[in-house]
Protein backbone atom coordinates (compact mmCIF):
# COMPACT_ATOMS: atom_id res chain seq x y z
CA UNK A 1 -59.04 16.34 47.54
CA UNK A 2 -60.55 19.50 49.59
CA UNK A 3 -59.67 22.52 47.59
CA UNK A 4 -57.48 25.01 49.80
CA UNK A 5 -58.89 27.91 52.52
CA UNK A 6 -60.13 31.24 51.21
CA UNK A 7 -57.48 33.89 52.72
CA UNK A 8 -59.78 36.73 53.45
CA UNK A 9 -58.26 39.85 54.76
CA UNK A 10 -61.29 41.28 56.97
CA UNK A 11 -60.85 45.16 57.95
CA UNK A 12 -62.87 46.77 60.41
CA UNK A 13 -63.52 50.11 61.41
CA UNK A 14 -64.48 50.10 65.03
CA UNK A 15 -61.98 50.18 67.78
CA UNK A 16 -64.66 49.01 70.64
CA UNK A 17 -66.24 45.63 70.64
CA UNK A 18 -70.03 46.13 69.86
CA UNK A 19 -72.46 44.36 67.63
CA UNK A 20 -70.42 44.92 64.36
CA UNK A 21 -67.50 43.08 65.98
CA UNK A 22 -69.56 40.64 67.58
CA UNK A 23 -71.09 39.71 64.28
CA UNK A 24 -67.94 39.07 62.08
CA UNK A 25 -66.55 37.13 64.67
CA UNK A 26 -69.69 34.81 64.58
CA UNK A 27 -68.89 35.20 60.91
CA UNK A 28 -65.27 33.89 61.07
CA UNK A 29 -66.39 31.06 63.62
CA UNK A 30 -68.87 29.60 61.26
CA UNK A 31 -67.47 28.81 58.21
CA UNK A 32 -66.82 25.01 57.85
CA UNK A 33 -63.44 24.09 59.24
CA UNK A 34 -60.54 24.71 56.80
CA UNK A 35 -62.89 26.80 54.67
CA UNK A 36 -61.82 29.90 55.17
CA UNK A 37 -58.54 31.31 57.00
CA UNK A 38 -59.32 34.20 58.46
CA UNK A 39 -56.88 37.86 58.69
CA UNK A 40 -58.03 40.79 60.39
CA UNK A 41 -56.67 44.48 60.38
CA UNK A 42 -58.59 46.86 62.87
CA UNK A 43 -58.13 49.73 64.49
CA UNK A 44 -56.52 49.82 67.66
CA UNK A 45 -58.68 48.90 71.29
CA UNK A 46 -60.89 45.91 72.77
CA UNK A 47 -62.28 44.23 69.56
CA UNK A 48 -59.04 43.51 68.18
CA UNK A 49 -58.62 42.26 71.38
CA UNK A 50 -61.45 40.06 71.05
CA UNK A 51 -59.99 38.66 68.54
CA UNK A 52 -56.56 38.01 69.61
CA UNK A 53 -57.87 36.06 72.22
CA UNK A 54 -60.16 33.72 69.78
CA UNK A 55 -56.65 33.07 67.47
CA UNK A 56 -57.64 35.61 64.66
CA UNK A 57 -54.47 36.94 62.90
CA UNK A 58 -54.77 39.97 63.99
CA UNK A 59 -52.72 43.64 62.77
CA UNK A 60 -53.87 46.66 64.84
CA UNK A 61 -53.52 50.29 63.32
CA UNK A 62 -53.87 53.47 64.84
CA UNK A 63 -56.86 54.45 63.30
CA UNK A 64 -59.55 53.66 60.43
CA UNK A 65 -60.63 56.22 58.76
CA UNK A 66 -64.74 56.64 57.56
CA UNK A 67 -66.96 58.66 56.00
CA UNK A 68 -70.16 58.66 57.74
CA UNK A 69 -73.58 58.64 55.66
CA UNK A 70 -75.56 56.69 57.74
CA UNK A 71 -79.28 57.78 58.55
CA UNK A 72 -77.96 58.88 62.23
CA UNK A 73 -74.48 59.70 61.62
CA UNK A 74 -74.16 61.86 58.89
CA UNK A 75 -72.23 64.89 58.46
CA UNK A 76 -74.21 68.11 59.41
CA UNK A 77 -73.56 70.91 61.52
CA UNK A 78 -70.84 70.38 64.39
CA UNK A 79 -70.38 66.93 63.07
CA UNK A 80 -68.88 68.29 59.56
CA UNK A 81 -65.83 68.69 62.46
CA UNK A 82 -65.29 64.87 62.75
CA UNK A 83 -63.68 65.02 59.18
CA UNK A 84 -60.40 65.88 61.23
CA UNK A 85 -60.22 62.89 63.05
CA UNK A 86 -60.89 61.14 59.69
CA UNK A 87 -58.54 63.06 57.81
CA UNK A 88 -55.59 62.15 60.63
CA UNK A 89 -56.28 58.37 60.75
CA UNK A 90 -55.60 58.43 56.84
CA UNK A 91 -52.19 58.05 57.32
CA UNK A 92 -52.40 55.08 59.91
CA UNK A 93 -55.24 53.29 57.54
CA UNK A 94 -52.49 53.19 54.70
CA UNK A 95 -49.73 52.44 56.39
CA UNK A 96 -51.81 49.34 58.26
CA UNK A 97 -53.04 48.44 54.71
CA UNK A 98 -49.64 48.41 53.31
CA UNK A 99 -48.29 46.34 56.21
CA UNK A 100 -51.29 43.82 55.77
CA UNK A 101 -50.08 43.53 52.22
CA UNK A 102 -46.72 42.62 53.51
CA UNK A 103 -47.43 39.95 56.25
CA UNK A 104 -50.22 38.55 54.31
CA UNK A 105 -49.19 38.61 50.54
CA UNK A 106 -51.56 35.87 49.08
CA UNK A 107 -55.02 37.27 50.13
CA UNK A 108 -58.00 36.11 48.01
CA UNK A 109 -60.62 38.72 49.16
CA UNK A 110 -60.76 41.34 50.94
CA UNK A 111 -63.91 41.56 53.16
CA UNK A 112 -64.53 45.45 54.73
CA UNK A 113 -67.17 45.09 57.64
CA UNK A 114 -68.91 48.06 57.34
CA UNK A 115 -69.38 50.57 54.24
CA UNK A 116 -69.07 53.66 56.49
CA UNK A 117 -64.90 52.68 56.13
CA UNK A 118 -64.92 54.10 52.37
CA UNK A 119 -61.46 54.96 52.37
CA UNK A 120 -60.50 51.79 52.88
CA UNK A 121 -62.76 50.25 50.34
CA UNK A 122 -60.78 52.48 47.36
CA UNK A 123 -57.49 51.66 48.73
CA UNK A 124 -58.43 47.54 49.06
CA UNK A 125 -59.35 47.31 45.38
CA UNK A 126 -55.95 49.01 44.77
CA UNK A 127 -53.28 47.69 47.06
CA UNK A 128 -54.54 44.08 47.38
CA UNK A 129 -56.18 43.54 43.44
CA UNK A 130 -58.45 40.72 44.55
CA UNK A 131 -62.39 40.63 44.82
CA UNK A 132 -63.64 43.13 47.33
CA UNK A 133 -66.85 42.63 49.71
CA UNK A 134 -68.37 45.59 51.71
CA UNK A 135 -70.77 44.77 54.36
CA UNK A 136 -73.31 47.65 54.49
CA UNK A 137 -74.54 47.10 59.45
CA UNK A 138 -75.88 50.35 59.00
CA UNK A 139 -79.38 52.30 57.36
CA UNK A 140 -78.06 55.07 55.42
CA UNK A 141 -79.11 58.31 54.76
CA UNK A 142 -82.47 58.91 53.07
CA UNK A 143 -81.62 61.61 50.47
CA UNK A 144 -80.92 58.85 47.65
CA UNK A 145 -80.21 62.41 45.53
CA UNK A 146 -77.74 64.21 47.92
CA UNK A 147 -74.25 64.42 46.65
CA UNK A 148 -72.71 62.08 48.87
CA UNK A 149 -75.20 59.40 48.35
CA UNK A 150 -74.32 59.54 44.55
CA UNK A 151 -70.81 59.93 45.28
CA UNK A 152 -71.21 56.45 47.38
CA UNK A 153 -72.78 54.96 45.16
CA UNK A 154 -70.38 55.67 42.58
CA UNK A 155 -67.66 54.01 44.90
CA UNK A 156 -69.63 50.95 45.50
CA UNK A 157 -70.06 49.82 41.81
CA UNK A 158 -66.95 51.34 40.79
CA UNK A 159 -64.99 48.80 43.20
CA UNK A 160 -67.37 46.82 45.20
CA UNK A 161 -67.34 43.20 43.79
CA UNK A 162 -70.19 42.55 46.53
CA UNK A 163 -72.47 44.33 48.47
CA UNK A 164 -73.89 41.95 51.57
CA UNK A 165 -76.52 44.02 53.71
CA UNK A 166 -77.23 42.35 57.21
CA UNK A 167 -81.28 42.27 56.67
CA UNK A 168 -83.84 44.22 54.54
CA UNK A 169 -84.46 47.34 56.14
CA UNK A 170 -80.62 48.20 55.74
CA UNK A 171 -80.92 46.96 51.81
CA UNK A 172 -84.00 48.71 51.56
CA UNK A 173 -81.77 52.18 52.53
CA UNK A 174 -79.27 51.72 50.12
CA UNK A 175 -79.21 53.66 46.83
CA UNK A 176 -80.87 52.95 44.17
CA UNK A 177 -79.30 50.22 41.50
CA UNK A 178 -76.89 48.69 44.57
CA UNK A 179 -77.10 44.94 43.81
CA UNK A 180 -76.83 43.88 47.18
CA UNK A 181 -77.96 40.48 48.79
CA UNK A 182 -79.06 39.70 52.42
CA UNK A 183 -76.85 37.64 54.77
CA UNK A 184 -77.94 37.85 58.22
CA UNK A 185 -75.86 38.64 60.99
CA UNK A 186 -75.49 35.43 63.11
CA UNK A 187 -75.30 34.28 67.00
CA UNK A 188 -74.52 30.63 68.61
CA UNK A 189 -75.57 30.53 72.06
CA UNK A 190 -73.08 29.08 74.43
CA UNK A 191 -73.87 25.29 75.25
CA UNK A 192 -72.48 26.09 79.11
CA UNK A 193 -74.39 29.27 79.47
CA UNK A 194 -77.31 27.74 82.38
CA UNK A 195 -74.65 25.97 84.31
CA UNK A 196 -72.85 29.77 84.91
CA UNK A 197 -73.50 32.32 87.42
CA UNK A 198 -75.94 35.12 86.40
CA UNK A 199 -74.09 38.46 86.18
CA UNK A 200 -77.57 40.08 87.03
CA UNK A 201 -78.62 40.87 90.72
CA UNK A 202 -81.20 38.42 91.60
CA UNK A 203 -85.04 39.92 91.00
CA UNK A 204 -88.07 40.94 92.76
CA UNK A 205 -90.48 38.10 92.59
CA UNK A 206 -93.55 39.13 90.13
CA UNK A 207 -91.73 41.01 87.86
CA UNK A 208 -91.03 41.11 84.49
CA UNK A 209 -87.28 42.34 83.55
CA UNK A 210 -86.91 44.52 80.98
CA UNK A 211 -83.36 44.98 79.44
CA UNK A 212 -81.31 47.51 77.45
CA UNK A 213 -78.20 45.94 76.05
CA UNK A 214 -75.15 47.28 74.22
CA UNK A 215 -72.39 50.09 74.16
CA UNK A 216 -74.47 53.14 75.92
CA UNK A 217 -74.41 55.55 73.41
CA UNK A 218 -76.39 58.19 72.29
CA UNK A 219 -78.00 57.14 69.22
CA UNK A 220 -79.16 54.11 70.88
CA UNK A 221 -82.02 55.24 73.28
CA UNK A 222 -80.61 54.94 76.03
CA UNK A 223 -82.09 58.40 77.62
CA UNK A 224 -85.78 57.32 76.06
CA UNK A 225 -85.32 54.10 77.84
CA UNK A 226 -84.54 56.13 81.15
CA UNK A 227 -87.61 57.92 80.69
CA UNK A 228 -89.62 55.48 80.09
CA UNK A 229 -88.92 53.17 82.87
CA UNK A 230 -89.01 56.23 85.34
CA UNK A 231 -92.94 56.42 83.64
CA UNK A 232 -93.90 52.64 84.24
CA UNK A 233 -92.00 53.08 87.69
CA UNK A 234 -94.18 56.05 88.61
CA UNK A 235 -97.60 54.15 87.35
CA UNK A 236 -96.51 51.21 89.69
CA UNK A 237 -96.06 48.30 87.20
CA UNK A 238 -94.61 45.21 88.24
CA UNK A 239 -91.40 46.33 86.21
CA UNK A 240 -87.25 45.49 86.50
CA UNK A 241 -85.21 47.30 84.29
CA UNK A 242 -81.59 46.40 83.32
CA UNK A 243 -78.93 48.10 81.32
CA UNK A 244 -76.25 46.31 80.39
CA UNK A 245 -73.27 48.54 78.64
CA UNK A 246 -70.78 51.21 79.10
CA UNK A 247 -69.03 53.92 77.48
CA UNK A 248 -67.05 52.86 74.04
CA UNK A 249 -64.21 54.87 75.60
CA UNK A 250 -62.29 56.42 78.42
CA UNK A 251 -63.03 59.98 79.02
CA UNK A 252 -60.55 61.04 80.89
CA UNK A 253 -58.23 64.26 80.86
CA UNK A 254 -57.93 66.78 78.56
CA UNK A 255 -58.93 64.84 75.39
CA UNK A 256 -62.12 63.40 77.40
CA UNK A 257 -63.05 67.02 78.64
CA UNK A 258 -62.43 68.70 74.59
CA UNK A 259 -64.60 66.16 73.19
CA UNK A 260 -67.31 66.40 75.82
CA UNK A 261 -67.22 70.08 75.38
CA UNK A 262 -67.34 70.14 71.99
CA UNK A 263 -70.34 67.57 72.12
CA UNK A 264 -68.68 64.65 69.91
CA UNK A 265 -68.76 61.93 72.88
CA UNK A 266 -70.34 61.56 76.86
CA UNK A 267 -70.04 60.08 79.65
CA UNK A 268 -73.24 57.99 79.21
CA UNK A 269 -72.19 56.06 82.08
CA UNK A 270 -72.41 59.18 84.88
CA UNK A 271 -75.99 60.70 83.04
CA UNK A 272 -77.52 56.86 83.96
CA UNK A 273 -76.12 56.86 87.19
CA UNK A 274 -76.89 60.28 87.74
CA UNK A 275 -80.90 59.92 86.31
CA UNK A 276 -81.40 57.09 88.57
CA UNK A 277 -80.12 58.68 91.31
CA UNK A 278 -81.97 62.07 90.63
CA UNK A 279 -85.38 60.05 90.30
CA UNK A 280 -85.21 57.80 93.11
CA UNK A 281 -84.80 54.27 90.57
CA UNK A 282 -82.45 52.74 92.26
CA UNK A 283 -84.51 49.75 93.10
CA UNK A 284 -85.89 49.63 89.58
CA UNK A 285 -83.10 50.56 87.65
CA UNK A 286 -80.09 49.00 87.92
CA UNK A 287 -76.98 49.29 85.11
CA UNK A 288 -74.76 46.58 85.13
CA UNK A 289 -71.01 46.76 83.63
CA UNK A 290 -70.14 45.10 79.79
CA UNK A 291 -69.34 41.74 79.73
CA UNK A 292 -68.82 38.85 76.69
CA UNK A 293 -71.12 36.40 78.77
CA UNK A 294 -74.05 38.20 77.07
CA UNK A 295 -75.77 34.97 77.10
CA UNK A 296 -76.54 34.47 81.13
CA UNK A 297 -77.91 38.02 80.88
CA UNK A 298 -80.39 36.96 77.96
CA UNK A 299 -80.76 33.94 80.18
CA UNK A 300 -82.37 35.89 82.71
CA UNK A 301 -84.38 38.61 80.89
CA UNK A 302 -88.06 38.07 79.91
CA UNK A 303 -88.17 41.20 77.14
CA UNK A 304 -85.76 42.84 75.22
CA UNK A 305 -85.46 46.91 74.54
CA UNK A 306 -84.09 48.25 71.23
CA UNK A 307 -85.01 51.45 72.14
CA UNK A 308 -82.66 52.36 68.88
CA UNK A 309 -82.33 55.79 67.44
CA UNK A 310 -81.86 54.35 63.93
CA UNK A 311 -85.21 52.90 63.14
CA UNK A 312 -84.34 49.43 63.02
CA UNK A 313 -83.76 46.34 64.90
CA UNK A 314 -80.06 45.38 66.17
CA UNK A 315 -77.88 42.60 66.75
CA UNK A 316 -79.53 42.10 70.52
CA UNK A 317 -83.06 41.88 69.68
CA UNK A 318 -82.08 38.06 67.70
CA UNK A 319 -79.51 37.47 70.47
CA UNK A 320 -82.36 37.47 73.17
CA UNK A 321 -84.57 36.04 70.26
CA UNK A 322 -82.62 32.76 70.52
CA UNK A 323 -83.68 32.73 74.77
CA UNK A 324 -87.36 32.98 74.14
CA UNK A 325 -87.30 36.59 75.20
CA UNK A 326 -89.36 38.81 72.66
CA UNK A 327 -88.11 42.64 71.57
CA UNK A 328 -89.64 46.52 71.83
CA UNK A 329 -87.98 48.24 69.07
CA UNK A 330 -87.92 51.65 67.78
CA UNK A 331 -88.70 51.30 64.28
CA UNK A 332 -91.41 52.79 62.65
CA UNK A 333 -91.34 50.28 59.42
CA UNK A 334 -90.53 46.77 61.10
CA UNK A 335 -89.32 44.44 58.16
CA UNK A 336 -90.28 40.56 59.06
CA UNK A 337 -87.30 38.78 58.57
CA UNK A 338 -86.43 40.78 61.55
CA UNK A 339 -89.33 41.85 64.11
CA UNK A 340 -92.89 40.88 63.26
CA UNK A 341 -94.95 43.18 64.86
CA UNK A 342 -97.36 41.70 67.52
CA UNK A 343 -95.64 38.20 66.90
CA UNK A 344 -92.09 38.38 67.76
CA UNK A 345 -92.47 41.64 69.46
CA UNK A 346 -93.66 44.84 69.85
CA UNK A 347 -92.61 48.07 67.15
CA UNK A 348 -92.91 51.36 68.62
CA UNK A 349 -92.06 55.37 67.20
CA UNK A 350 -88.53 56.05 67.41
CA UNK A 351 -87.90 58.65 69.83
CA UNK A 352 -90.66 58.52 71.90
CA UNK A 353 -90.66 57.43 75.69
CA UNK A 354 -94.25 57.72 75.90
CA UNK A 355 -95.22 55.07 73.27
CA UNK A 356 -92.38 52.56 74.74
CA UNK A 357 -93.59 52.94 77.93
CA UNK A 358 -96.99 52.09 77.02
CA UNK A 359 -95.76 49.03 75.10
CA UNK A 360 -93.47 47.63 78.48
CA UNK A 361 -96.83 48.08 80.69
CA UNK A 362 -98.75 46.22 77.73
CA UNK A 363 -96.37 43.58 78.13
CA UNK A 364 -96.24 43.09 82.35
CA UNK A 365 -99.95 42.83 81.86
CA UNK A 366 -99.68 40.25 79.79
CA UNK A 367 -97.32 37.19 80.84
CA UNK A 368 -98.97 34.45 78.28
CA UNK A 369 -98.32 36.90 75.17
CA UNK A 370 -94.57 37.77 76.82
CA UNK A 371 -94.46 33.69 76.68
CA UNK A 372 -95.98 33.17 72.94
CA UNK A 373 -94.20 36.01 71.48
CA UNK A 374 -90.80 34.70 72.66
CA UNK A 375 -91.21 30.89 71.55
CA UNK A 376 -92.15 32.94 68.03
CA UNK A 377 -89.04 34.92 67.88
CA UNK A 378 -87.25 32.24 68.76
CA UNK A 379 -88.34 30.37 65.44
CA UNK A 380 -87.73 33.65 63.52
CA UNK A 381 -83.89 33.43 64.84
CA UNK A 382 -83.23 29.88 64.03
CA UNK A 383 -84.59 30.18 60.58
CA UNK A 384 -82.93 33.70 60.05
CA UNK A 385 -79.66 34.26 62.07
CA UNK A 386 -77.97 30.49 62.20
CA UNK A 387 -74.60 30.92 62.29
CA UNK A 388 -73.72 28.24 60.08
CA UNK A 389 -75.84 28.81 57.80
CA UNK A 390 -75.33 32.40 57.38
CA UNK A 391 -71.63 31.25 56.97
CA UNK A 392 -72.32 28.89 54.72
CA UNK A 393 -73.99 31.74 52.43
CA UNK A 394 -71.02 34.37 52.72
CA UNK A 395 -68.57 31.35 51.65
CA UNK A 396 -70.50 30.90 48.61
CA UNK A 397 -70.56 34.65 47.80
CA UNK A 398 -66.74 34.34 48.00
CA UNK A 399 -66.22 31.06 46.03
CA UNK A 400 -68.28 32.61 43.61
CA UNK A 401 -66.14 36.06 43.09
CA UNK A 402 -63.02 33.81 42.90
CA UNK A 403 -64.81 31.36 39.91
CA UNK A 404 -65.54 34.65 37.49
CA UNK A 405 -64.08 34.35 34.11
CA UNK A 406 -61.96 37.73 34.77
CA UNK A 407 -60.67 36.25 37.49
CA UNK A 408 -59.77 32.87 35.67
């Protein structure tokens, strides 16, 4: 007789889709049938959507609420200002964790998908009284002796049953004495994806496409990777560039204008349009619109750009791993359970244009090592970032929490 599902309660922080969203639904998707059944609360906007659509019981609230101590994130200057924001979706994250509790009374874990969403993780262990798992997506701030680290620490082992980092560089940031394992994030390919149209504008014969792919955001390059293909455009190399993304929100009226002004969001969207059109890139650059058949666009890529402000590899660079197309990232320590320098890819300083530029013309020159580097990455993301078996890992951790003798 097959024992009955695991009722996990996943909450998650983010209210556009992106990588983190991406990720647990791969997560959700891969357990064995009957496994696991799966509830989601999330704040409000296109990943709950997302998964809506897929038939994830899903309970939207206004707002999440996080403390940010991430290696890019955290609170300093201006930014001590986002507290607010935090402080006014308190309200909304108890009152959607209190009607969780109602519609889903017999939850065996609680799952929170990313440790930024602390006040969450305190009110789970309270409200819900089952095993708690926080999933640390994100490299977190270097000063292991700050206040806040120990603080975070303190909340992790005080009601953290689990701690699952997504690979070894983001382990390697947490503090010190955080028991935390490694479960890779995961991505199936779709089985239809050659027999679809390409969402990509067809290419100049002879070149080599280069693509930037995600929300367009700050923190994730997206200006370095401007600059540097306006560099390899001006030394002539036989180079395509593609970004595929768009703003995590709507910027529009007076809220839109405020938080420009005051420097907490932009309209990433108008500065590429506009730097292509100010440097003449139009028929090198081109920026094509988000879309959920990410893979025809890995499909049709030869190299990948992670050109990543937080010094370390992303959910895209396995995702075009699994198409034989090999990564630049901007990390200056590359762990190799995720980018093996000179093998799967190419690592490159964070922050500078210069040195990514110089590693896309090493590339064009070289179409066999383009070639031997992606069949290698595409080993390194079958062994690492299987969706099944990835899944198969996370249900243990949870069968595992549920089997303690406290629990019994």
């Amino acid at each position: 007789m097959n024992p009955r599902p695991i009722h996990v309660l996943y909450i998650h922080h983010a209210g556009a889709f992106g990588g983190a969203s991406r990720s647990l639904l791969e997560l959700m998707e891969g357990f064995p049938p009957g496994s696991v059944t799966a509830r989601l609360l999330a704040q409000r906007g296109s990943a709950a959507a997302a998964f809506a659509e897929r038939g994830i019981a899903t309970l939207e609230t206004r707002g999440i609420s996080q403390f940010d101590h991430t290696r890019y994130g955290h609170y300093r200057g201006r930014r001590w200002l986002l507290l607010a924001r935090e402080l006014a979706y308190l309200p909304a994250t108890i009152a959607g964790m209190l009607r969780a509790r109602r519609r889903w009374p017999a939850i065996d874990i609680v799952h929170v998908n990313e440790i930024v969403a602390v006040p969450a993780i305190i009110l789970a262990k309270r409200l819900f009284r089952a095993p708690l798992v926080v999933h640390v997506r994100s490299v977190q701030h270097p000063r292991h002796d700050a206040l806040r680290s120990r603080l975070l620490a303190r909340s992790l082992r005080r009601h953290a049953d689990a701690v699952i980092a997504i690979d070894e560089t983001v382990r390697a940031s947490l503090p010190p004495g955080i028991p935390a394992e490694v479960i890779h994030n995961a991505y199936t390919p779709r089985a239809d994806a050659a027999a679809r149209s390409a969402p990509l504008p067809p290419r100049t014969p002879g070149t080599m496409r280069v693509a930037m792919v995600g929300n367009l955001l700050p923190l994730k390059g997206v200006s370095g990777f401007l600059e540097a293909a306006r560099r390899v455009a001006e030394r002539g190399a036989p180079v395509e560039f593609v970004i595929v993304g768009g703003n995590t929100r709507r910027l529009a009226g007076v809220t839109g204008a405020l938080l420009e002004a005051g420097g907490f969001a932009r309209d990433m969207e108008a500065e590429v349009d506009r730097y292509i059109a100010r440097h003449g890139l139009a028929a090198r650059v081109r920026r094509v619109a988000f879309t959920r058949d990410i893979d025809a666009i890995y499909r049709d890529i030869d190299v990948l750009c992670f050109p990543s402000l937080l010094d370390a590899p992303g959910r895209p660079v396995f995702e075009a791993a699994h198409w034989g197309a090999p990564s630049i990232v901007a990390t200056a320590a590359p762990a190799a359970d995720t980018l093996i320098h000179g093998e799967t890819g190419l690592a490159v300083a964070p922050g500078d244009p210069g040195a990514l530029a110089a590693a896309i013309e090493q590339l064009a020159r070289a179409p066999a090592e383009v070639k031997r580097m992606g069949e290698a990455a595409r080993r390194l993301a079958l062994e690492n970032f299987d969706a099944r078996g990835n899944a198969a890992r996370m249900l243990a951790v949870y069968r595992r929490l549920l089997a303690r003798p406290e629990r019994a």
